[in-house]
C-alpha atoms as a PDB file:
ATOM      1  CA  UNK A   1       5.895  -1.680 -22.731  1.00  0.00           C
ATOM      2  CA  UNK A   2       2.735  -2.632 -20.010  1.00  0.00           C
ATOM      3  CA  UNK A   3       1.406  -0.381 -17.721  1.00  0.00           C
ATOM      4  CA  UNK A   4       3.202  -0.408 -14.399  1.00  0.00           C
ATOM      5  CA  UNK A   5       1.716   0.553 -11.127  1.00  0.00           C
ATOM      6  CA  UNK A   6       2.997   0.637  -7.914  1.00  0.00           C
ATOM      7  CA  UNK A   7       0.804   0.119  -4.748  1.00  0.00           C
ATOM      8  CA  UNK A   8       2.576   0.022  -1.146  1.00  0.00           C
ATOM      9  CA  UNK A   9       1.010  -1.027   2.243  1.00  0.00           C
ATOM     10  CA  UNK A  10       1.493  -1.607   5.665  1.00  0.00           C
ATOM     11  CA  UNK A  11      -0.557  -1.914   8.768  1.00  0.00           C
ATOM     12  CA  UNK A  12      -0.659  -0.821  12.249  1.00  0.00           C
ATOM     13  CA  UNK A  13      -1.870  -0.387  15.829  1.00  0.00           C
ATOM     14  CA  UNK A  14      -2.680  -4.238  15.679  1.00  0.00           C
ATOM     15  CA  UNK A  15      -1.900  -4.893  19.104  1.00  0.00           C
ATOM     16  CA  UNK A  16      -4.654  -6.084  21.446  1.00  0.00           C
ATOM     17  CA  UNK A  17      -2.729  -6.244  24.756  1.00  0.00           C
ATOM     18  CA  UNK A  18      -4.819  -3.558  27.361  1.00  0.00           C
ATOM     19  CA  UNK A  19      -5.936  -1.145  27.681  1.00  0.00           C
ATOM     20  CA  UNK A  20      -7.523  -1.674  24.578  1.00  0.00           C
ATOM     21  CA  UNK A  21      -8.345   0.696  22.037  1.00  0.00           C
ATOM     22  CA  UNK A  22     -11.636   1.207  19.875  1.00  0.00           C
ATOM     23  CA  UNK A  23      -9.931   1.530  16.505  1.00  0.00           C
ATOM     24  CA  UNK A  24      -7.597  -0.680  15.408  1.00  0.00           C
ATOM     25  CA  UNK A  25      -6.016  -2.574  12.444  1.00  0.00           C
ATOM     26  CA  UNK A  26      -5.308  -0.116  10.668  1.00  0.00           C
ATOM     27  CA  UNK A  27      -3.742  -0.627   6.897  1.00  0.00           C
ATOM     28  CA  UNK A  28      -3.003   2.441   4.587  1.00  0.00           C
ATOM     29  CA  UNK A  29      -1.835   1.940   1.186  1.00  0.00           C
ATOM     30  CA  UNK A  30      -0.577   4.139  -1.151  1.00  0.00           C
ATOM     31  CA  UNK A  31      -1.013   3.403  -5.259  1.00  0.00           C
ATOM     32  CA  UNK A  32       0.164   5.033  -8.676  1.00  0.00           C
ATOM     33  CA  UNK A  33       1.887   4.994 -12.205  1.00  0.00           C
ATOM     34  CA  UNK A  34       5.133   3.660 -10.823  1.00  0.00           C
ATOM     35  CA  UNK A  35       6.512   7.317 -12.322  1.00  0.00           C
ATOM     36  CA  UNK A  36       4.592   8.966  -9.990  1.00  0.00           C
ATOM     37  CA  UNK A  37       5.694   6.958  -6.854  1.00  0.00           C
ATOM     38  CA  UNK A  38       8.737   7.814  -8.145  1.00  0.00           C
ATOM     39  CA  UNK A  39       8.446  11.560  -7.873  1.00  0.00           C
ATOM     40  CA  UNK A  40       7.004  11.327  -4.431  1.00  0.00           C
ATOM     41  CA  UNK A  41       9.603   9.508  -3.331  1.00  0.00           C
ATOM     42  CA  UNK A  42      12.113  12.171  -4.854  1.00  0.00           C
ATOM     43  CA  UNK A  43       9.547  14.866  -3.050  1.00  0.00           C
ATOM     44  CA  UNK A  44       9.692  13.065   0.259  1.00  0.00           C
ATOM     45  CA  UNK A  45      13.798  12.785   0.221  1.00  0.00           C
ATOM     46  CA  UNK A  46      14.092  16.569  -0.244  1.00  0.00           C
ATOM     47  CA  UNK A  47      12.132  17.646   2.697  1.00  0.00           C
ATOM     48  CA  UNK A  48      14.198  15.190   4.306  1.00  0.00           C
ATOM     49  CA  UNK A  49      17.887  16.040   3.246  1.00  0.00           C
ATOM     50  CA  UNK A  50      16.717  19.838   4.155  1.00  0.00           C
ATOM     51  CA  UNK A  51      15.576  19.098   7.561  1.00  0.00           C
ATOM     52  CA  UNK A  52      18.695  17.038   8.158  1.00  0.00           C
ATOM     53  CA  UNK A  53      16.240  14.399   9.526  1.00  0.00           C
ATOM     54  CA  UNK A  54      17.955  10.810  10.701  1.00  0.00           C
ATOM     55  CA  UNK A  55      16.379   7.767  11.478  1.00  0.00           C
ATOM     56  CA  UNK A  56      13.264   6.522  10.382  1.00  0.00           C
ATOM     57  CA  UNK A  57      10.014   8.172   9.241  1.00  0.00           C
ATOM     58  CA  UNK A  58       7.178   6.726  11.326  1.00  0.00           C
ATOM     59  CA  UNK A  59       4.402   7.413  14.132  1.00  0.00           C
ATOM     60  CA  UNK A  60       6.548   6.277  17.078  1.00  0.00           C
ATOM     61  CA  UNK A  61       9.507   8.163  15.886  1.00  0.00           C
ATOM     62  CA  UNK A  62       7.621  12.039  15.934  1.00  0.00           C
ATOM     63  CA  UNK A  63       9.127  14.349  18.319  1.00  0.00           C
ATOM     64  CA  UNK A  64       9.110  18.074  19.486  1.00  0.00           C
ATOM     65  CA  UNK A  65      12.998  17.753  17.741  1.00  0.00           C
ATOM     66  CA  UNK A  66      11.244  16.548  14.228  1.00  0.00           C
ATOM     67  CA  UNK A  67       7.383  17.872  14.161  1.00  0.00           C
ATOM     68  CA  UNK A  68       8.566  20.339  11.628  1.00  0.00           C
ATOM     69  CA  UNK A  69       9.857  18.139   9.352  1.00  0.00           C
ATOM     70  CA  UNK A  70       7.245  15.866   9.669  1.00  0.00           C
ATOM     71  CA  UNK A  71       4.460  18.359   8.970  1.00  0.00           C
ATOM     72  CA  UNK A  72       6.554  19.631   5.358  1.00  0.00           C
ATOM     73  CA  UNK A  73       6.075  16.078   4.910  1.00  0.00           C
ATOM     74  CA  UNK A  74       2.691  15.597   5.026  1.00  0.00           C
ATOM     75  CA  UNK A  75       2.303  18.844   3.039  1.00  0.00           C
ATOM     76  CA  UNK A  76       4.439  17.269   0.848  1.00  0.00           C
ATOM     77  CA  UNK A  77       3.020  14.185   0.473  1.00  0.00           C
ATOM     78  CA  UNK A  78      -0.634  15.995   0.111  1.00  0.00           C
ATOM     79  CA  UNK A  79       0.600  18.081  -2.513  1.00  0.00           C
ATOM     80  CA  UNK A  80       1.791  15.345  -4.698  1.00  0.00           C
ATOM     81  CA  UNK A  81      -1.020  13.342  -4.194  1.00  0.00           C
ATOM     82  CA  UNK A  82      -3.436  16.298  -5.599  1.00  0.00           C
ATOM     83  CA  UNK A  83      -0.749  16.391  -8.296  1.00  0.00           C
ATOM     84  CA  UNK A  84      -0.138  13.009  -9.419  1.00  0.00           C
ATOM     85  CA  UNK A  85      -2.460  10.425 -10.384  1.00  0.00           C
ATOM     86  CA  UNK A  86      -1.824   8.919  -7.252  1.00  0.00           C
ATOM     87  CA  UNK A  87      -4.188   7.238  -4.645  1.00  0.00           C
ATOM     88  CA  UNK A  88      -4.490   6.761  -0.588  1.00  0.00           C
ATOM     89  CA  UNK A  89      -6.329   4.605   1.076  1.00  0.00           C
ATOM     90  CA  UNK A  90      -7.178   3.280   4.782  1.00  0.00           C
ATOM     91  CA  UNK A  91      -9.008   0.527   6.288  1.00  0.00           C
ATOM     92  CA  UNK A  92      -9.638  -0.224  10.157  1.00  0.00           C
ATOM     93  CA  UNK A  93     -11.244  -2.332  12.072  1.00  0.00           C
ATOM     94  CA  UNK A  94     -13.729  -1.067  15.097  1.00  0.00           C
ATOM     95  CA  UNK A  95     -14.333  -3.086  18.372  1.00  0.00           C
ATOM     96  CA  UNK A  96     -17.353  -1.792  19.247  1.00  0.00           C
ATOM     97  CA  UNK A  97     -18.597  -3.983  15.871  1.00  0.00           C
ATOM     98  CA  UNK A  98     -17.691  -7.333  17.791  1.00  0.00           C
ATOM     99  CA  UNK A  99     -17.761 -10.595  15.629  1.00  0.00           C
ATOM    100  CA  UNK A 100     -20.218 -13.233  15.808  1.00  0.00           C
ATOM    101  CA  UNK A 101     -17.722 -16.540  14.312  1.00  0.00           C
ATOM    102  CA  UNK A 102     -20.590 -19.053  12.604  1.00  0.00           C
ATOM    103  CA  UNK A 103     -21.260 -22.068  15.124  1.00  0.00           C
ATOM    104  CA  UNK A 104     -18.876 -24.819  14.498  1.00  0.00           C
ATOM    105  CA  UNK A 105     -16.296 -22.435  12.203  1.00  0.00           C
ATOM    106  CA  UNK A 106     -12.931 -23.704  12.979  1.00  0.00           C
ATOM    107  CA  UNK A 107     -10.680 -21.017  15.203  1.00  0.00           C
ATOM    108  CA  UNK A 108      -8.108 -18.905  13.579  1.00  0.00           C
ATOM    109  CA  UNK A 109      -4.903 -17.140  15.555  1.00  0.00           C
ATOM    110  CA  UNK A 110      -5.403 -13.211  15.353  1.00  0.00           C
ATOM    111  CA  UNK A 111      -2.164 -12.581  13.588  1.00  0.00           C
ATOM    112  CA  UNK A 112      -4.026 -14.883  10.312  1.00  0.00           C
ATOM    113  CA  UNK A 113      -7.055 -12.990  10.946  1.00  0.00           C
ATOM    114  CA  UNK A 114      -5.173  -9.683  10.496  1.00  0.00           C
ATOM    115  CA  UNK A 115      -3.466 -11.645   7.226  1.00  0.00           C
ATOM    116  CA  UNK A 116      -6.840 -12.197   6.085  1.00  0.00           C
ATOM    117  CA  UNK A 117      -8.010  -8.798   6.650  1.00  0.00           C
ATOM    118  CA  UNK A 118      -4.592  -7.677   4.223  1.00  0.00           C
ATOM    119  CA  UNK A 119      -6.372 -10.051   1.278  1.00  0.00           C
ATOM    120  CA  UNK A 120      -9.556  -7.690   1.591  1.00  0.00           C
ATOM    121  CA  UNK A 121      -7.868  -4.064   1.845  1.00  0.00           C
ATOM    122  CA  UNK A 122      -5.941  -5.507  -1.402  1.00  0.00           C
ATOM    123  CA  UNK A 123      -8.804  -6.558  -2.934  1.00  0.00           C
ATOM    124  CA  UNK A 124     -10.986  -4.420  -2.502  1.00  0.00           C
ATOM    125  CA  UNK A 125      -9.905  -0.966  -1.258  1.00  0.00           C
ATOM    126  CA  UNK A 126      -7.688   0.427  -4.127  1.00  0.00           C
ATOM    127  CA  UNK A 127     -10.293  -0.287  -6.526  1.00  0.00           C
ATOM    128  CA  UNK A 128      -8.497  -2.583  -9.207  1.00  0.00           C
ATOM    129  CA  UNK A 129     -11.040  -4.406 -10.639  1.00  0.00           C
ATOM    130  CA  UNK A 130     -11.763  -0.553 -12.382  1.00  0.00           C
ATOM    131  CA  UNK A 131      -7.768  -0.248 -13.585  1.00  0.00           C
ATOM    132  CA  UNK A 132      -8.710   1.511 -16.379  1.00  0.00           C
ATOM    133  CA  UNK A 133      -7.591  -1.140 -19.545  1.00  0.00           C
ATOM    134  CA  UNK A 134      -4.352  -0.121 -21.342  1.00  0.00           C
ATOM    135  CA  UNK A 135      -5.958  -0.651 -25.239  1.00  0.00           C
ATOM    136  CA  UNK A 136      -2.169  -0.262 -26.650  1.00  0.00           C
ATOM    137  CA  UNK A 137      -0.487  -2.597 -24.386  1.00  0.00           C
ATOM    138  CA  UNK A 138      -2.713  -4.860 -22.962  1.00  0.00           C
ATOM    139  CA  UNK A 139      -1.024  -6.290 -19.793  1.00  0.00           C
ATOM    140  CA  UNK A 140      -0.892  -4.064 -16.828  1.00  0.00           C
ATOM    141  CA  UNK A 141       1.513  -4.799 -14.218  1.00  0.00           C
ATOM    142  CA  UNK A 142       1.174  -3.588 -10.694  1.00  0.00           C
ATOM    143  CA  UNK A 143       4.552  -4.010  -8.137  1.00  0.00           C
ATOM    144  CA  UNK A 144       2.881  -4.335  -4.729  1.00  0.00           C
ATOM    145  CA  UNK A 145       5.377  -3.733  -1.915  1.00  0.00           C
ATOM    146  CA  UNK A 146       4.469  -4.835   1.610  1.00  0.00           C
ATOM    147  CA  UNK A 147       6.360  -4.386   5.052  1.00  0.00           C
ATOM    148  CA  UNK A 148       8.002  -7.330   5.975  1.00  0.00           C
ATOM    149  CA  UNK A 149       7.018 -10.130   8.220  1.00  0.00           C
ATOM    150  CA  UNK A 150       8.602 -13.010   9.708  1.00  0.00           C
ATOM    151  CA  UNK A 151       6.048 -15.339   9.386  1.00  0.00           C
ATOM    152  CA  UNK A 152       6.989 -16.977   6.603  1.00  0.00           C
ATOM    153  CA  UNK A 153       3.645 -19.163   6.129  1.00  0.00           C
ATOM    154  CA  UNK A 154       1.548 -16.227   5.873  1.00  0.00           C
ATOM    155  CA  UNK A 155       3.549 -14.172   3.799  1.00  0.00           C
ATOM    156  CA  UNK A 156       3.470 -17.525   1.741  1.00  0.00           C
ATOM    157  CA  UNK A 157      -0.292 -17.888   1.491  1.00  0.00           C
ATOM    158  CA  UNK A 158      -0.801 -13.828   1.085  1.00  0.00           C
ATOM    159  CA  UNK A 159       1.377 -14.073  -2.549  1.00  0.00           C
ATOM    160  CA  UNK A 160      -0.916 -17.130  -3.474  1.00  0.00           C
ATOM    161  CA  UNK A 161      -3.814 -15.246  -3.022  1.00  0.00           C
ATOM    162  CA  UNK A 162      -2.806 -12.331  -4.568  1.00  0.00           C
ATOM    163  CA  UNK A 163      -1.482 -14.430  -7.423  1.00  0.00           C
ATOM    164  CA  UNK A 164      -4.731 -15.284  -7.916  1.00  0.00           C
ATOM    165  CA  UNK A 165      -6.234 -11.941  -7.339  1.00  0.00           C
ATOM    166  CA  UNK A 166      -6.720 -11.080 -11.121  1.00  0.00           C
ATOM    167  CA  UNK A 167      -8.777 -13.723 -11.855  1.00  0.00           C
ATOM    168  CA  UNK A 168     -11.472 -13.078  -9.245  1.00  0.00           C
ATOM    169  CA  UNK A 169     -11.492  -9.476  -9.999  1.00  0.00           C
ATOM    170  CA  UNK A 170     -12.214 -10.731 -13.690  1.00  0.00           C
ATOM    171  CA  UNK A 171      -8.892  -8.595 -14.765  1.00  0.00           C
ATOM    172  CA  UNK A 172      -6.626 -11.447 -16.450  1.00  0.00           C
ATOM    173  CA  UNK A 173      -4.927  -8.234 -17.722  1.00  0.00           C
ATOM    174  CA  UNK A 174      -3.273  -7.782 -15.074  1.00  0.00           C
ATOM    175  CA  UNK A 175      -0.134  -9.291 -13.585  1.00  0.00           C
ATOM    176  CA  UNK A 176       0.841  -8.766  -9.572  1.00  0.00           C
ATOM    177  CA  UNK A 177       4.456  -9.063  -8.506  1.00  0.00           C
ATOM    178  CA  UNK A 178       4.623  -8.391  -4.306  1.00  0.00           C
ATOM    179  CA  UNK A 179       7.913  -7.518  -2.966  1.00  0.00           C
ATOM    180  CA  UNK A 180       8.617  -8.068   1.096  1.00  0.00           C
ATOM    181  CA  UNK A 181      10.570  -4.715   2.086  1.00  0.00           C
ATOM    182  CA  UNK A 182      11.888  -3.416   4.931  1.00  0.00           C
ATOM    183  CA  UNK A 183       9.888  -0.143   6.224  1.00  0.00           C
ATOM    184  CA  UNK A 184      13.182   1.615   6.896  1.00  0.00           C
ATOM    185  CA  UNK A 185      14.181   1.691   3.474  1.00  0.00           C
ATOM    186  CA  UNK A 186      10.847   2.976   1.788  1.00  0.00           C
ATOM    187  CA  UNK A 187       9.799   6.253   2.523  1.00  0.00           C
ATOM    188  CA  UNK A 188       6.590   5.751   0.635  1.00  0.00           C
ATOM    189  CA  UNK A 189       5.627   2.884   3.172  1.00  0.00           C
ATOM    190  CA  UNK A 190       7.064   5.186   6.103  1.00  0.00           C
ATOM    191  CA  UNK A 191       4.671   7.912   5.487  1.00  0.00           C
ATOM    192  CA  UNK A 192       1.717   5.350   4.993  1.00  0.00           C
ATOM    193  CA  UNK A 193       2.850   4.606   8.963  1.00  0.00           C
ATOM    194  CA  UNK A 194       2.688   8.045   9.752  1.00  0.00           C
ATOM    195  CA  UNK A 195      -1.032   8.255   8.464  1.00  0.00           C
ATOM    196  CA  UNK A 196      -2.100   5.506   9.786  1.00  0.00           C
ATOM    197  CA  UNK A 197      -0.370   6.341  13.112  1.00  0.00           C
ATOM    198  CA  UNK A 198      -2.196  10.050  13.212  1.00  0.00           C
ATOM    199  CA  UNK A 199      -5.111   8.019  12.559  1.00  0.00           C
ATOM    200  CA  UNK A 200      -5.224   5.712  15.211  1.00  0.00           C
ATOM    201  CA  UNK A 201      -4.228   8.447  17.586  1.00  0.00           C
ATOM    202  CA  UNK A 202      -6.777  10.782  16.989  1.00  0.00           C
ATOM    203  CA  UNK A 203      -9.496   8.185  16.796  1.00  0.00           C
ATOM    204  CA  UNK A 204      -8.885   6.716  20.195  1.00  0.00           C
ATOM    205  CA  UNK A 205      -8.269  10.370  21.649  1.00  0.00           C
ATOM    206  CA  UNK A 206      -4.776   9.480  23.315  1.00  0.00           C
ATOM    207  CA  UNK A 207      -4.526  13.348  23.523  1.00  0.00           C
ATOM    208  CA  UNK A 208      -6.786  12.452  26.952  1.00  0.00           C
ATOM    209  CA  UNK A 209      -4.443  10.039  28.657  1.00  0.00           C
ATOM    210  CA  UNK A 210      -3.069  11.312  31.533  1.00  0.00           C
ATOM    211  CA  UNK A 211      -0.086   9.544  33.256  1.00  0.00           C
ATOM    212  CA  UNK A 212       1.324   9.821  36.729  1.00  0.00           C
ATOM    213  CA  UNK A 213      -1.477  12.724  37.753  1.00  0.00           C
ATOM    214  CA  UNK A 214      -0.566  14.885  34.968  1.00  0.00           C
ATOM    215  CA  UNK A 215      -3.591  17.153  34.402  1.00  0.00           C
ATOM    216  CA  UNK A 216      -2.795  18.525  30.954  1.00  0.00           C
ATOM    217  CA  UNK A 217      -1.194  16.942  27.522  1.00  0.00           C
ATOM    218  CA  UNK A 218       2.459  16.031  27.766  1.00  0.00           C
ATOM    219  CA  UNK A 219       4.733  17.779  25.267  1.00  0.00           C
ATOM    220  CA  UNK A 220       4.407  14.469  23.161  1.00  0.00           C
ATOM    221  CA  UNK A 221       0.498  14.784  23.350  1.00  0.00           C
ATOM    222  CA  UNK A 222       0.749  18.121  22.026  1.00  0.00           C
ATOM    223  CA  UNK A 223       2.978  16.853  19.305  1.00  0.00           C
ATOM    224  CA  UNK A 224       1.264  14.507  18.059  1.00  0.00           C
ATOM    225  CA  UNK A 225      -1.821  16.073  18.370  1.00  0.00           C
ATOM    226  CA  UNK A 226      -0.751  19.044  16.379  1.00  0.00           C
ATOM    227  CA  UNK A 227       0.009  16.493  13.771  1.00  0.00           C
ATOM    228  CA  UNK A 228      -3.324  14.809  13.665  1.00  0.00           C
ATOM    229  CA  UNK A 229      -5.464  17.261  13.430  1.00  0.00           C
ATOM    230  CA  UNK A 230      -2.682  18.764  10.249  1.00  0.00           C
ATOM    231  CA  UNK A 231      -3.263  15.335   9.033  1.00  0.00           C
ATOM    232  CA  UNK A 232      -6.993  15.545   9.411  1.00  0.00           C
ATOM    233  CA  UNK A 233      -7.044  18.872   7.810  1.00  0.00           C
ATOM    234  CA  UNK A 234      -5.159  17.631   4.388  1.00  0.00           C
ATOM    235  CA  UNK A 235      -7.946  15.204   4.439  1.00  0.00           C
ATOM    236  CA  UNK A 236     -11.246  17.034   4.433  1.00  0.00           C
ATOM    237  CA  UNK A 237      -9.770  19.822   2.182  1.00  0.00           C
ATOM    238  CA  UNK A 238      -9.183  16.851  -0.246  1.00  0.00           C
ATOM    239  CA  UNK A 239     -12.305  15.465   0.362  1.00  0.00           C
ATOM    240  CA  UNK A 240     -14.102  18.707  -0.277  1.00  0.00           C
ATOM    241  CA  UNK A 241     -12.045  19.677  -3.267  1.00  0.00           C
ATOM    242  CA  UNK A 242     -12.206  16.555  -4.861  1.00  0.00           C
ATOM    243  CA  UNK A 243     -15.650  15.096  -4.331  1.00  0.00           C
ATOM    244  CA  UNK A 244     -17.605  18.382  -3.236  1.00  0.00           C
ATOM    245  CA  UNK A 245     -18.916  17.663   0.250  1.00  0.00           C
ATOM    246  CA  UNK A 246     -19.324  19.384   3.366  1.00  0.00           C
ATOM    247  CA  UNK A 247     -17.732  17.060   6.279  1.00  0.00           C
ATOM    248  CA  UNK A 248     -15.142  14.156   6.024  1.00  0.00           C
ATOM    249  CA  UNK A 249     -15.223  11.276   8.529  1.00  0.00           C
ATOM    250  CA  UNK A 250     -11.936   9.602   9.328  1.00  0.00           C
ATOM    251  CA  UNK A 251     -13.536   6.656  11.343  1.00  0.00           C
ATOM    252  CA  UNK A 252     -16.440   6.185   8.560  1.00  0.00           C
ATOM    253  CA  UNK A 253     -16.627   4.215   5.527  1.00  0.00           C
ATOM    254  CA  UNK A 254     -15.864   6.924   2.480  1.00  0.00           C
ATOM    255  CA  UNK A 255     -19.259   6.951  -0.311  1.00  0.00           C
ATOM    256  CA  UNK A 256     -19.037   5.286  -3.681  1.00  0.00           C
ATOM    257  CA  UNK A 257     -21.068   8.386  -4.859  1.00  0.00           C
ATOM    258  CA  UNK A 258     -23.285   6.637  -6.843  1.00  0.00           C
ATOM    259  CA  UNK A 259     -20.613   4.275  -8.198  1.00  0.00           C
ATOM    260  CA  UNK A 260     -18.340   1.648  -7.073  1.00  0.00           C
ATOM    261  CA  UNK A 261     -15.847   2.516  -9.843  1.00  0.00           C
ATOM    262  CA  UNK A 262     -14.614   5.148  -7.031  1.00  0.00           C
ATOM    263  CA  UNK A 263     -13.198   2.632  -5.149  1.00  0.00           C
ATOM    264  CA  UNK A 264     -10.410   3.393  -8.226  1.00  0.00           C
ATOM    265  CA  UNK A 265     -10.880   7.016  -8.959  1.00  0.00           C
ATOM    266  CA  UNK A 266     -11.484   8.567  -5.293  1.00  0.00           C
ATOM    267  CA  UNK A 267      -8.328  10.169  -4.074  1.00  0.00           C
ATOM    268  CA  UNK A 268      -8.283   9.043  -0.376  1.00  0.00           C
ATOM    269  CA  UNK A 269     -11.053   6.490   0.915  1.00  0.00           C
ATOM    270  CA  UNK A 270     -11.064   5.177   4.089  1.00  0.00           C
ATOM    271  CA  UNK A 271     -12.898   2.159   4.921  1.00  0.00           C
ATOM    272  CA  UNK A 272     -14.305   0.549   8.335  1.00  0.00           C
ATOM    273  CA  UNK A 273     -14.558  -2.952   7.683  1.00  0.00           C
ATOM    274  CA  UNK A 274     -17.361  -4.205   9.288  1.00  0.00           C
ATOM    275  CA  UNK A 275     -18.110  -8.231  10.120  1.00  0.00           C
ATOM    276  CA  UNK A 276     -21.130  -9.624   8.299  1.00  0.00           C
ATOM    277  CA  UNK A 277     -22.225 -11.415  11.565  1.00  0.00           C
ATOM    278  CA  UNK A 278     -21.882  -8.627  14.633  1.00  0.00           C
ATOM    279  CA  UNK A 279     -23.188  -7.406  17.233  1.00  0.00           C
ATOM    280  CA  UNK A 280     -22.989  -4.018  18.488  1.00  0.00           C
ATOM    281  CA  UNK A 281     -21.111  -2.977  21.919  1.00  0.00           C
ATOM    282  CA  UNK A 282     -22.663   0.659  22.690  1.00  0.00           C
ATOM    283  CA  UNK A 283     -19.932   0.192  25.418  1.00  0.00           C
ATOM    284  CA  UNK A 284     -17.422   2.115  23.060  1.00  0.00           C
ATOM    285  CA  UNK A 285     -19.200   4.920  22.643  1.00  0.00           C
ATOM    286  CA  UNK A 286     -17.875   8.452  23.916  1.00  0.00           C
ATOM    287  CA  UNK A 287     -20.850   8.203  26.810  1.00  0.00           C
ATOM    288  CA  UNK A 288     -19.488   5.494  27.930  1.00  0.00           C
ATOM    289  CA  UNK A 289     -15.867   5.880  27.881  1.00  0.00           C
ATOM    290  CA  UNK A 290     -14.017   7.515  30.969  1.00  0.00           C
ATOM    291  CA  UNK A 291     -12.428  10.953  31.321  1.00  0.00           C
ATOM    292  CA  UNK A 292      -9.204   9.944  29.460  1.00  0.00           C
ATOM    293  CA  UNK A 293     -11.151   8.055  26.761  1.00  0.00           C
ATOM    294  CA  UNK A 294     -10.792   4.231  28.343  1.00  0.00           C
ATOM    295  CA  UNK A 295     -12.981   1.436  28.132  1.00  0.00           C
ATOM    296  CA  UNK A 296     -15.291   0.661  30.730  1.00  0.00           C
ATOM    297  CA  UNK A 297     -17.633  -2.452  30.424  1.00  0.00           C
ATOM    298  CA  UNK A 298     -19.716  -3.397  27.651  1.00  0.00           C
ATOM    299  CA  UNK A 299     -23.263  -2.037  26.828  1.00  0.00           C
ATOM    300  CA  UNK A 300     -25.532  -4.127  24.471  1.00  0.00           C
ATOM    301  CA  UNK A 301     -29.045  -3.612  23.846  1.00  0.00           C
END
């Protein structure tokens, strides 16, 4: 029998309506022997049959009500992935990087830019081209599950490319099957929303918004704030244990360490995709930003 892998993604905060945020596009991706997906999965359901949780898993969902259960689950999650031979990995764009488009380059809607965006975090993020080979087998096959979408063109062109994803990486070992599933029935993609949710929320300090004249955090603030900075916690322990350093950055692109081979063998990267042609908008910075985090004007120099 071939190797068989399982790798789920989604995205999130992709919105762009104001006010607008400085970190967004986010996709998180979990990958693994499909075994060990498995038994996260199995972990996940427990902590969720013995909180008596209903409804969905996901960032817009947490609640004073569920923050317990929520916070077994990303101890749960964590644990497994130390655990397992399982991966997690995050990529995000950053506005204050804005993109210079080439003169004359033909205009693209932002929902196929964010499509486009999905081929790199595939491509490049989880570290495939360095699958180690199975010498017994041969053929590797990896299941890639993605949250549905109802643009059916994209989704379309997204299974051509990744069709032809082997060959570029120069793995013809390897075969690709994706799989269009609804969020609501995958815990595994649910707590990839929850990550990338904390994320998000942390990064753009929503903590500091302050509605109707409220002068401190609302009890949701405080929720979810709790739940970041748990989140952010898992992560630089992880980072420390597993790769020896001092600091982790959540909103910086992870080291290869000396080698790009730990694009595969990292346990969690994260990865700020930056535009070849840029320019930068100092505008973003904290300095700059007002007293509940917003976006003023832009700064170049």
């Amino acid at each position: 029998m071939p190797s068989v892998y399982d790798l789920y993604a989604d995205e999130g905060w992709t919105h762009s309506s104001p006010p607008l945020r400085r970190y967004w596009c986010f996709y998180g991706g979990v990958f693994g022997p499909e075994a060990a997906l498995d038994r996260l999965d199995t972990a996940l359901l427990a902590v969720i049959r013995r909180f008596g949780l209903r409804g969905e898993v996901k960032w817009s969902n947490l609640s004073e009500q569920n923050v317990e259960c929520y916070i077994s689950l990303v101890d749960t999650f964590f644990d497994v992935l130390r655990k397992e031979d399982i991966r997690y990995r995050q990529m995000f764009l950053d506005r204050s990087f804005v993109w210079l488009p080439q003169h004359g380059a033909t205009p693209v809607s932002e929902l196929e830019s964010q499509f486009k965006l999905y081929y790199q975090f595939l491509k490049h993020a989880f570290g495939l081209r360095y699958l180690p080979v199975d010498r017994a087998e041969g053929a590797i096959r990896i299941n890639l599950h993605l949250d549905n979408h109802s643009n059916q063109d994209l989704k379309s062109r997204l299974i051509d490319f990744v069709a032809n994803l082997p060959r570029l990486l120069g793995r013809e070992d390897i075969q690709i099957n994706v799989t269009f599933m609804e969020s609501s029935k995958s815990r595994r993609l649910q707590i990839c929303d929850l990550l990338m949710g904390a994320a998000g929320s942390h990064g753009n300090q929503m903590q500091k918004q302050r509605r109707g004249g409220r002068r401190g955090m609302s009890n949701k603030q405080r929720v979810r704030d709790r739940v970041c900075r748990h989140i952010y916690n898992h992560l630089r322990k992880l980072d420390s244990d597993t790769r020896n350093t001092r600091a982790f950055n959540w909103f910086e692109t992870t080291g290869h360490d000396g080698s790009k081979a730990n694009r595969y063998h990292h346990k969690a990267r994260v990865w700020k995709f930056i535009p070849a042609r840029h320019r930068k908008d100092f505008g973003w910075e904290n300095s700059d930003l007002d007293a509940q985090g917003n976006y003023v004007k832009p700064r170049y120099k």
